[in-house]
Protein backbone atom coordinates (compact mmCIF):
# COMPACT_ATOMS: atom_id res chain seq x y z
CA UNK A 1 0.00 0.00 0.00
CA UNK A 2 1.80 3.55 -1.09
CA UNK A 3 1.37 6.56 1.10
CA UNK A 4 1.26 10.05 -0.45
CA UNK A 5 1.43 13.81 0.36
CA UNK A 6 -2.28 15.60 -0.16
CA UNK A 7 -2.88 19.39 -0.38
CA UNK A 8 -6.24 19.75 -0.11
CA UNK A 9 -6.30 23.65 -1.40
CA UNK A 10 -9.29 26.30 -1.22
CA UNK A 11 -8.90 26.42 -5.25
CA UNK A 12 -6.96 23.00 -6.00
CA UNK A 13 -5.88 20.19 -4.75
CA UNK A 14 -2.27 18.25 -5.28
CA UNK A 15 -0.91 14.69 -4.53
CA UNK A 16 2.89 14.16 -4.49
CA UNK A 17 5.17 10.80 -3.91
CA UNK A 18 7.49 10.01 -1.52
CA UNK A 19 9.84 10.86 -3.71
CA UNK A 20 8.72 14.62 -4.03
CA UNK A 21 7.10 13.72 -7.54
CA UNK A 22 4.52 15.41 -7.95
CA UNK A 23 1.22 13.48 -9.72
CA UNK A 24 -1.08 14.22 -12.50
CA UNK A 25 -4.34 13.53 -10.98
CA UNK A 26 -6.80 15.38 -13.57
CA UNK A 27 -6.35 14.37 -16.90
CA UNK A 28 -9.11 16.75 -18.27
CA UNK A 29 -7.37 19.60 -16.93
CA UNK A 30 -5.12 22.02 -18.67
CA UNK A 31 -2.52 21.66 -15.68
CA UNK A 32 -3.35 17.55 -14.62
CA UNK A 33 -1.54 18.07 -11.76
CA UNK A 34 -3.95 20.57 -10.31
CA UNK A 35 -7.16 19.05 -9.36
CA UNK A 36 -9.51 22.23 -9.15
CA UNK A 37 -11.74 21.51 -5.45
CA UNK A 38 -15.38 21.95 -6.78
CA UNK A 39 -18.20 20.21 -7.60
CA UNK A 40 -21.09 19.98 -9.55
CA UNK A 41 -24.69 18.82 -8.91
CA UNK A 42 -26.24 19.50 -12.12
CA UNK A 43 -29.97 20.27 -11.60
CA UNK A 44 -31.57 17.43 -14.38
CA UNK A 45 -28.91 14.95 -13.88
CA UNK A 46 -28.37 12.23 -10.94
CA UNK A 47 -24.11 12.40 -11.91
CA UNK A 48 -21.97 14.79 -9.70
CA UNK A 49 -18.64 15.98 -11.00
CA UNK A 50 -15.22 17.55 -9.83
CA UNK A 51 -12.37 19.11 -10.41
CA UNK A 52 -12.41 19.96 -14.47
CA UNK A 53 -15.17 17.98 -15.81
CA UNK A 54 -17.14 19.90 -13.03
CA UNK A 55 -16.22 23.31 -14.01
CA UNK A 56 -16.74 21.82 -17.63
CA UNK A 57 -20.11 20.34 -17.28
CA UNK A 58 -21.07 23.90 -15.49
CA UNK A 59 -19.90 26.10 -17.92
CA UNK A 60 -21.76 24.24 -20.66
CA UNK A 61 -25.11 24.56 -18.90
CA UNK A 62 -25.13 26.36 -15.44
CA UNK A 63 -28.16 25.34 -13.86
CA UNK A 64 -27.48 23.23 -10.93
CA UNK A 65 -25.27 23.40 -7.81
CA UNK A 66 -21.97 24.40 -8.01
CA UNK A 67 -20.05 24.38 -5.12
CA UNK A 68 -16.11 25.90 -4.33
CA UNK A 69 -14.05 26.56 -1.12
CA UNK A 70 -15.52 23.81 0.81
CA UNK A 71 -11.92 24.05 2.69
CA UNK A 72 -12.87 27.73 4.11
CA UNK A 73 -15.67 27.05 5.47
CA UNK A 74 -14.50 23.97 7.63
CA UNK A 75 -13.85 25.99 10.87
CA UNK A 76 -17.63 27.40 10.62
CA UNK A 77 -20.12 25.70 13.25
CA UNK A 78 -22.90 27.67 11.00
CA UNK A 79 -22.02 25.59 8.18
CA UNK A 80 -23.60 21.87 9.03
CA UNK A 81 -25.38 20.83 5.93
CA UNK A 82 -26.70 22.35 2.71
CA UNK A 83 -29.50 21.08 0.40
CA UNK A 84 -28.68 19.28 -2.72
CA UNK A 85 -31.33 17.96 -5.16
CA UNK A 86 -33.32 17.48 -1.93
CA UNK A 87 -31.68 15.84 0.54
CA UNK A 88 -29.30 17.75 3.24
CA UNK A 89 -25.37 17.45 2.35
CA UNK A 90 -22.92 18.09 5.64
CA UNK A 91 -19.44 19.44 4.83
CA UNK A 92 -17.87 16.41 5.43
CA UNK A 93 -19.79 14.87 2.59
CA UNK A 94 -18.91 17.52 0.54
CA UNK A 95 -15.10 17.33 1.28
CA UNK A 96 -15.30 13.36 1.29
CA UNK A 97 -16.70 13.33 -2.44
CA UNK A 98 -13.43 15.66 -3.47
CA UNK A 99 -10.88 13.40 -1.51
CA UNK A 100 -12.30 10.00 -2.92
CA UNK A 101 -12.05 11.47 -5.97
CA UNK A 102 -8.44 12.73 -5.71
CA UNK A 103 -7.62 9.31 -3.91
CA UNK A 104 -8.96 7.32 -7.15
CA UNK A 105 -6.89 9.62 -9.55
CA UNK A 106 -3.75 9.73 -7.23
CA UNK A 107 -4.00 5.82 -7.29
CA UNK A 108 -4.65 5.89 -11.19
CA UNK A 109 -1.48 7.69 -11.69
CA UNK A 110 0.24 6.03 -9.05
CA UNK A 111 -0.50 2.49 -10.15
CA UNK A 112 -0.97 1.47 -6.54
CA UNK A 113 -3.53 1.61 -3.59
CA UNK A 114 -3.07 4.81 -2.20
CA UNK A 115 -4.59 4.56 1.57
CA UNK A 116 -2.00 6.66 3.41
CA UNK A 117 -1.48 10.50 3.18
CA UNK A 118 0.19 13.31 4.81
CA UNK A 119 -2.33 15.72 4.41
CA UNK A 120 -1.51 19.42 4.64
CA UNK A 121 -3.60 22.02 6.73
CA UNK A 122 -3.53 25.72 7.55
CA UNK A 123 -0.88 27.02 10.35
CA UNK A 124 -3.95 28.58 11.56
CA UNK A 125 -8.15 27.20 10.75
CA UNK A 126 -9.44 29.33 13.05
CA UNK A 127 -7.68 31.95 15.88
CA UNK A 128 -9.94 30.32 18.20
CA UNK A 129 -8.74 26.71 19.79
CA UNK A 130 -12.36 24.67 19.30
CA UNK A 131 -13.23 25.71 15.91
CA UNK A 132 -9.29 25.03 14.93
CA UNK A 133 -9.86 21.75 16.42
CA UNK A 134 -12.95 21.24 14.86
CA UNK A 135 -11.67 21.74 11.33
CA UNK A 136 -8.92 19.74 11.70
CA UNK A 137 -11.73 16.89 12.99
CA UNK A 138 -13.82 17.49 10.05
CA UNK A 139 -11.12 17.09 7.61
CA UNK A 140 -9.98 13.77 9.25
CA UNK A 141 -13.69 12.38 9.13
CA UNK A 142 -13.75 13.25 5.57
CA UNK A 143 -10.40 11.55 4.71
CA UNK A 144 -11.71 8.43 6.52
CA UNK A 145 -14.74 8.40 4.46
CA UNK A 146 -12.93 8.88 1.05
CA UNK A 147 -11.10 5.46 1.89
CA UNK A 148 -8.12 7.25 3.69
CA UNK A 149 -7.17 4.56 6.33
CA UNK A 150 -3.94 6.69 8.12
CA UNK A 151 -3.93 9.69 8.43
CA UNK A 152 -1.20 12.36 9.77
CA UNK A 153 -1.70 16.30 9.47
CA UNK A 154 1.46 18.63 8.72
CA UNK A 155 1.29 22.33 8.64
CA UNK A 156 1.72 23.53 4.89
CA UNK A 157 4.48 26.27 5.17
CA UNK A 158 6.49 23.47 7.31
CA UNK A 159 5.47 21.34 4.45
CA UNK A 160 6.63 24.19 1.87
CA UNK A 161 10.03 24.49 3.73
CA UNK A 162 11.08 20.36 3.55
CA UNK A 163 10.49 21.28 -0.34
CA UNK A 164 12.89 24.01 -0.14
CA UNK A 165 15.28 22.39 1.96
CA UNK A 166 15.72 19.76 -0.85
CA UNK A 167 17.59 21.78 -2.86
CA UNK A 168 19.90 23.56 -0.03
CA UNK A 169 23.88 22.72 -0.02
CA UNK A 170 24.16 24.42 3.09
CA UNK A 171 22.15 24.77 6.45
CA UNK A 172 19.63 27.77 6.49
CA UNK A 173 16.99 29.70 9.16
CA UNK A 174 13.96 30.20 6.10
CA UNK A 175 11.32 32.43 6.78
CA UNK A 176 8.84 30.77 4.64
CA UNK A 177 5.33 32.24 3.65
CA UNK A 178 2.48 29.94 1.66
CA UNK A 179 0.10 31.66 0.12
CA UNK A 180 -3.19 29.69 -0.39
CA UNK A 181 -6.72 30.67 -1.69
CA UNK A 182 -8.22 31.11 1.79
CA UNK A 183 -5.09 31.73 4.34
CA UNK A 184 -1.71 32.85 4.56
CA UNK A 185 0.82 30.84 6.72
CA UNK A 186 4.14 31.65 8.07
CA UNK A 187 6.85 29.33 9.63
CA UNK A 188 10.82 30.01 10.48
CA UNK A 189 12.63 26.64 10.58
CA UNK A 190 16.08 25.49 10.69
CA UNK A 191 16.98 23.76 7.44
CA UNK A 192 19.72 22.41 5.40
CA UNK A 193 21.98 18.94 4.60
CA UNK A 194 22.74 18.69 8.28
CA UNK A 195 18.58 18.72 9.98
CA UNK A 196 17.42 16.66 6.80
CA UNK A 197 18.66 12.95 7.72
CA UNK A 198 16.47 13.44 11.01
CA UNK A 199 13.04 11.83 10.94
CA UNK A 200 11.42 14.02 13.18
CA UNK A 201 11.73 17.68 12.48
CA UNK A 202 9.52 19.46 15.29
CA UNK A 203 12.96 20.44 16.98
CA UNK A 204 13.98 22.85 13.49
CA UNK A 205 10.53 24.95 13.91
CA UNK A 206 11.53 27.79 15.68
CA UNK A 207 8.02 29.51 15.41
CA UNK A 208 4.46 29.67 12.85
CA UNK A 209 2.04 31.66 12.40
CA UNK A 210 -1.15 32.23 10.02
CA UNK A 211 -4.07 34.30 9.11
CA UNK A 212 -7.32 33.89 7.09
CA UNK A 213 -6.07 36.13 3.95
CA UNK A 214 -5.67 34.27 1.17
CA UNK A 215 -6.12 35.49 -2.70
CA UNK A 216 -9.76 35.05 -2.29
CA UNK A 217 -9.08 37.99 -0.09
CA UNK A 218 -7.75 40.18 -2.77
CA UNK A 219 -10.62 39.07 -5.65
CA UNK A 220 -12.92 40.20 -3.10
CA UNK A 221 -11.30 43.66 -2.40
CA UNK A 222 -12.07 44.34 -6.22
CA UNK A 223 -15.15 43.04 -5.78
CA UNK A 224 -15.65 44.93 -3.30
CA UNK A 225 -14.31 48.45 -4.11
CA UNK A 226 -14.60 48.26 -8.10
CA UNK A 227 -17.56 46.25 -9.04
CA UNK A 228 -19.95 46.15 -6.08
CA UNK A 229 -22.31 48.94 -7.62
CA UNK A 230 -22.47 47.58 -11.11
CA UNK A 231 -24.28 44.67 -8.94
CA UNK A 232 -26.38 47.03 -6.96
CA UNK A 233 -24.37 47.96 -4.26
CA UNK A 234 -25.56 51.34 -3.04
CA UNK A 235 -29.08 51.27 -4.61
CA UNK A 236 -32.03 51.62 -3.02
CA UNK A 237 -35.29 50.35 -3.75
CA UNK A 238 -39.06 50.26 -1.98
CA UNK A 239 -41.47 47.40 -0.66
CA UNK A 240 -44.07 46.85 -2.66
CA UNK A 241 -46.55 49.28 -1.24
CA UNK A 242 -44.21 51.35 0.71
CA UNK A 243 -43.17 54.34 0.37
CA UNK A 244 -39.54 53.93 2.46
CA UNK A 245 -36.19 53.71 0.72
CA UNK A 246 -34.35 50.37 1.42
CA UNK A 247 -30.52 49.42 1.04
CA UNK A 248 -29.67 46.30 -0.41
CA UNK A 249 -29.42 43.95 3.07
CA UNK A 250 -25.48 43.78 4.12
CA UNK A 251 -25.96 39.93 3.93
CA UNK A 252 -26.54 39.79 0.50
CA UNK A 253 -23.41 42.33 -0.82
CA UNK A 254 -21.71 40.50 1.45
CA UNK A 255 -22.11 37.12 -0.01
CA UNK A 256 -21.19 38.95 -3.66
CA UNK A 257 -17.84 40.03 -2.67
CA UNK A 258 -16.84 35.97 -2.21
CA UNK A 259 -17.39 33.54 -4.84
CA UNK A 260 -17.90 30.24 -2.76
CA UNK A 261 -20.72 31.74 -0.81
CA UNK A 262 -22.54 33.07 -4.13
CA UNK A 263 -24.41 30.21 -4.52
CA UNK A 264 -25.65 29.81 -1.13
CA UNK A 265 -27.95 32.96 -2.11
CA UNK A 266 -30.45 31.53 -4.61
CA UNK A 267 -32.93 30.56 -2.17
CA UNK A 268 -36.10 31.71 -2.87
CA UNK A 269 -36.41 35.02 -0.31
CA UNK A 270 -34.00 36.39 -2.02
CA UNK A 271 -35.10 35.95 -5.68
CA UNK A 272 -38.26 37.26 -4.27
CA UNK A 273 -36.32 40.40 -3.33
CA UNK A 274 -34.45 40.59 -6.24
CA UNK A 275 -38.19 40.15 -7.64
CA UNK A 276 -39.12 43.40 -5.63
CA UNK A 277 -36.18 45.23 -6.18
CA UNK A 278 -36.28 45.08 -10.04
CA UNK A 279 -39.70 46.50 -9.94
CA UNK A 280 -38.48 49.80 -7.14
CA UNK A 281 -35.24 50.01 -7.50
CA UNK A 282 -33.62 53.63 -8.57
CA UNK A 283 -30.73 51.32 -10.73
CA UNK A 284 -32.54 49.30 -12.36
CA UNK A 285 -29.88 48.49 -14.70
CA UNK A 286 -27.45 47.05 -11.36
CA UNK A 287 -30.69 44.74 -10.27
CA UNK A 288 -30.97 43.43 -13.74
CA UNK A 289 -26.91 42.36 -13.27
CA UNK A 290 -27.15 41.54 -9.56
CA UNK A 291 -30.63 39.03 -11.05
CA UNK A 292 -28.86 37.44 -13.61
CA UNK A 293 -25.82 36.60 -11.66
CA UNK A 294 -27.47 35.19 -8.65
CA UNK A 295 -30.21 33.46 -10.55
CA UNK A 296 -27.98 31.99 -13.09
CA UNK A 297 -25.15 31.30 -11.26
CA UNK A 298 -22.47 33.13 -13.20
CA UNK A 299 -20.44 34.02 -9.70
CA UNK A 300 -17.44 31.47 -11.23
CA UNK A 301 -17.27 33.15 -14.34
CA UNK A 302 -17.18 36.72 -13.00
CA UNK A 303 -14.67 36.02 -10.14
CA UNK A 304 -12.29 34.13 -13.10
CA UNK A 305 -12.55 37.58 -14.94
CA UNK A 306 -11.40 39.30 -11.63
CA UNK A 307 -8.39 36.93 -10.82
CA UNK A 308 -7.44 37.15 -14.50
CA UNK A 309 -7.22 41.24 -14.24
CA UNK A 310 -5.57 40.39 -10.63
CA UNK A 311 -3.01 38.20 -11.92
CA UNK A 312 -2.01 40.86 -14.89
CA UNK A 313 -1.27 43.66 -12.15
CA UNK A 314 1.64 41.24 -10.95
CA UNK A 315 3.43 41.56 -13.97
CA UNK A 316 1.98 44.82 -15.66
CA UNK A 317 0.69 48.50 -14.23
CA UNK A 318 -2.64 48.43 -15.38
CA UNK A 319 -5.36 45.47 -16.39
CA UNK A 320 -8.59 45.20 -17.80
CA UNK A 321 -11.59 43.50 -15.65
CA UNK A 322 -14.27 42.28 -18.72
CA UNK A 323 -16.97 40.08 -18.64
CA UNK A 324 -20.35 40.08 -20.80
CA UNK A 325 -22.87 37.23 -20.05
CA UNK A 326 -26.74 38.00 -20.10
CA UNK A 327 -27.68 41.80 -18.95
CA UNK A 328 -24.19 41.62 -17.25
CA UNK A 329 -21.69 44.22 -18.86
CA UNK A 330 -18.54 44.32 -16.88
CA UNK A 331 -15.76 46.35 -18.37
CA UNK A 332 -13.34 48.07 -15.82
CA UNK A 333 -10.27 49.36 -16.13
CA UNK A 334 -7.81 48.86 -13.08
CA UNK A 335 -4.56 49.78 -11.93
CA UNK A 336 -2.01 48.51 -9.75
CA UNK A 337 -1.68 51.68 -7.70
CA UNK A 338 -5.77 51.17 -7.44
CA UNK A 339 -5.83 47.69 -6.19
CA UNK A 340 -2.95 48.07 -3.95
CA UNK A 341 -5.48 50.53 -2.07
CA UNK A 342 -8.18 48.07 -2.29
CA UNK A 343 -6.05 45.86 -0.47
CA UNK A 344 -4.37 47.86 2.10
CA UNK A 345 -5.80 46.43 5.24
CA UNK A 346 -5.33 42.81 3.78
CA UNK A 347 -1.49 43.91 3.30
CA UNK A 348 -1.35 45.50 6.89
CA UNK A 349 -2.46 42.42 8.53
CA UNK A 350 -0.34 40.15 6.95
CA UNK A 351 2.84 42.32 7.48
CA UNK A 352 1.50 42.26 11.14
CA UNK A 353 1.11 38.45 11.55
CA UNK A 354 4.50 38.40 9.93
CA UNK A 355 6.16 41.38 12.59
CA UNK A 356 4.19 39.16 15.34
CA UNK A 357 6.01 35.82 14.65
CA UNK A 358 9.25 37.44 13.79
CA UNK A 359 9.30 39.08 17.38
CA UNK A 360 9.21 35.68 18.71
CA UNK A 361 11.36 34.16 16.76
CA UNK A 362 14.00 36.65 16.87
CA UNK A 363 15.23 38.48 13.12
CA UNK A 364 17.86 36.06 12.01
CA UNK A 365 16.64 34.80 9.09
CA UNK A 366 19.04 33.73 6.22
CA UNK A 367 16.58 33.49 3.54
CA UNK A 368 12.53 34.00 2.93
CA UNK A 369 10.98 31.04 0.82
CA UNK A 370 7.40 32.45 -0.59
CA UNK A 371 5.02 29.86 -2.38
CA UNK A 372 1.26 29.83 -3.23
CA UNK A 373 0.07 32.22 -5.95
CA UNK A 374 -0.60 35.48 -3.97
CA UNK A 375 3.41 35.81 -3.81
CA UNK A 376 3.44 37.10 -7.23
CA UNK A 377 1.48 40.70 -5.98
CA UNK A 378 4.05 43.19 -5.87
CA UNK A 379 2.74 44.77 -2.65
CA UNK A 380 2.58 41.00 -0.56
CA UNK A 381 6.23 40.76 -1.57
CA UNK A 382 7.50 44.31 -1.06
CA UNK A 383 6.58 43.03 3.13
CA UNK A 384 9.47 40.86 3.06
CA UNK A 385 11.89 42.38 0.48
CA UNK A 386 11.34 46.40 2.65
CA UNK A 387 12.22 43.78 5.42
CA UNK A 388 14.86 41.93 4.66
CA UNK A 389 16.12 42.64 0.95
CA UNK A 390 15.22 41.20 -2.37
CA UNK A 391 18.62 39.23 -2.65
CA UNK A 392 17.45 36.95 0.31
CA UNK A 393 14.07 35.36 -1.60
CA UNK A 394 13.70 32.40 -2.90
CA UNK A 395 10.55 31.45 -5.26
CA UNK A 396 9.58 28.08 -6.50
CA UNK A 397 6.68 26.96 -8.47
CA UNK A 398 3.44 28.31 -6.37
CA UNK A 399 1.32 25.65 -6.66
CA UNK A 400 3.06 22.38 -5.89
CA UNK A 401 5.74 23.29 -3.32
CA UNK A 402 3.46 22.28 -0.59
CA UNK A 403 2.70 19.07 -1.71
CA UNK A 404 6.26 18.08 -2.77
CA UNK A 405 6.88 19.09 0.97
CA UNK A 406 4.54 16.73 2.22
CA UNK A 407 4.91 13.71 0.15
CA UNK A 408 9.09 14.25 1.35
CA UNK A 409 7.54 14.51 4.57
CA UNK A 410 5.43 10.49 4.04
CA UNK A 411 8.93 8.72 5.34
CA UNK A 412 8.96 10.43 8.49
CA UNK A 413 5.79 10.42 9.31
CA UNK A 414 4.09 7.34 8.18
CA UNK A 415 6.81 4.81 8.04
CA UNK A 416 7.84 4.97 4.42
């Protein structure tokens, strides 16, 4: 029976080796070793999909159930089932169906039963102890019921730093920071030829840290500060029979500004007040685009449009936020200098969380190791190069350093 490394991810999922190699689990996606973490319930079919047949399947005809970020919302109590063709669905279930999934492809690939994982999780779930706990609990219950018979946890940047350390000829203290969809974790660890023939490495973490920012994060800040009011944000609109001006309710712009929770707002109250709103409303125009992307679930498409324009201010000074489906008409210019505003308090608490380990740890630090794809913003990587110059970081590919990290890490914990 062969043991593996699994980063289950907010946005995708890996599987690595042993050996660090990394496998390609999704053969109908455009990168197979990414395995995106959603799933589809179309509405007139009994079939559920994942990963890129399910994005497929729901780009070809939206109506059903998609559902993304199942990861963020395992430290929520309020989260205990949701309704599927039906029948109540717990988060477990949810998770399960993307891990058995994964397990069948990682076994595919692998050629061998694949029963044993190192699975990655945040440095932090939650800030508070029982609902950290309880994710962590969740997660295991999951793995068990995807056919996951051991099961050890490792903290993903300590997973992200045994990757790094792999290619070290010398020992190191690494300041490492992985960037995921839904949080941001920190660890400084002692690394290097010397620490890596020991099985057990808790001794060479000299402090972690995390905090729930992740790149979701940042697509919502545009959300948020760019495209809200083309969506209704602002508007007002009356009862039927009233005569009072209403604001959209916070719960609903909230939901807008995150993509995994956009399609937990269909239920009928709030097409009803969508209903109301398109009849009172003094922007019209924004209802019409608020209806048609609630009702027809285009909150996938839209946010894809927003981390494409996102992704383009890593590399360029300005980018272009478009996107055209039904009586939606999205066309937004953006710069970098704008977005970096947006963003400001998301950038101010990570460089705190980052100041907070760093003055327990002490400031020696030899060399910062960033991973995950929020290290490509200029402004998340200015924290550490104002800090401690550009010469001292170290990139590697953002999406699979984690789980080469923890399929290194399968010897030492699991055995072999």
């Amino acid at each position: 029976m062969s043991a593996c490394g699994l980063d289950f991810g907010t946005s995708n999922s890996t599987v690595a080796l042993p050996s660090g190699e990394v496998l390609e689990i999704d053969l109908e996606a455009e990168n197979r070793r990414l395995f995106r973490s959603v799933l589809f319930f179309p509405e007139e079919e009994r079939e559920m999909y994942a990963g890129a047949a399910a994005i497929d399947r729901y780009l070809d005809e939206p109506a059903g159930r998609f559902i993304q970020s199942v990861k963020s919302w395992l430290p929520s109590r309020a989260f205990t089932h949701t309704q599927i063709r039906h029948r109540p669905v717990t988060l477990e279930e949810l998770v399960s169906m993307l891990l058995r999934r994964i397990r069948e492809d990682a076994e595919r690939a692998a050629g061998a039963e694949v029963r044993r994982v190192v699975m990655g999780r945040p440095a932090v779930y939650s800030t508070e102890e029982a609902a950290d706990a309880m994710a962590q609990n969740r997660m295991k219950r999951a793995a068990e019921e995807a056919g996951f018979e051991e099961i050890v946890f490792l903290i993903e940047p300590i997973a992200a730093a045994l990757a790094y350390e792999a290619r070290l000829e010398r020992d190191e203290r690494v300041l490492v920071g992985d960037f995921g969809a839904g949080t941001s974790d920190f660890t400084v660890m002692d690394l290097g030829p010397s620490r890596r023939v020991a099985r057990a490495r808790t001794g060479d973490v000299v402090g972690s840290s995390g905090v729930r920012i992740g790149g979701d994060s940042f697509d919502a800040a545009i959300m948020k500060h760019a495209l809200l009011p083309l969506f209704g944000g602002g508007a007002k609109y009356r009862e039927r029979f009233g005569s009072q001006w209403l604001r959209m309710p916070q719960h609903i712009e909230r939901k807008l500004l995150n993509w995994h929770e956009m399609s937990f707002i269909r239920e009928r109250s709030t097409q009803e007040l969508i209903a109301t709103m398109l009849e009172t409303s003094d922007n019209v125009p924004a209802i019409e685009a608020l209806h048609d992307l609630v009702v027809h679930n285009l909150g996938f498409q839209l946010f894809r449009a927003i981390e494409r324009a996102k992704v383009q201010l890593s590399s360029a000074l300005e980018a272009r936020i478009d996107y055209d489906e039904d009586r939606i008409h999205v066309h937004v210019p953006l710069e970098r200098a704008q977005f970096e505003s947006f963003c400001r308090p998301l950038l101010d608490e990570l460089a705190e969380c980052v100041n907070g380990l760093l003055e327990r740890t002490g400031d020696r630090v030899d060399a910062v190791f960033l991973t995950g794809g929020s290290s490509y913003i200029p402004a998340v990587r200015e924290i550490f190069s104002r800090r401690f110059g550009e010469d001292r970081i170290r990139t590697a590919d953002a999406f699979t350093s984690v789980v080469e990290g923890l399929g290194r890490a399968t010897a030492a914990l699991l055995g072999g």
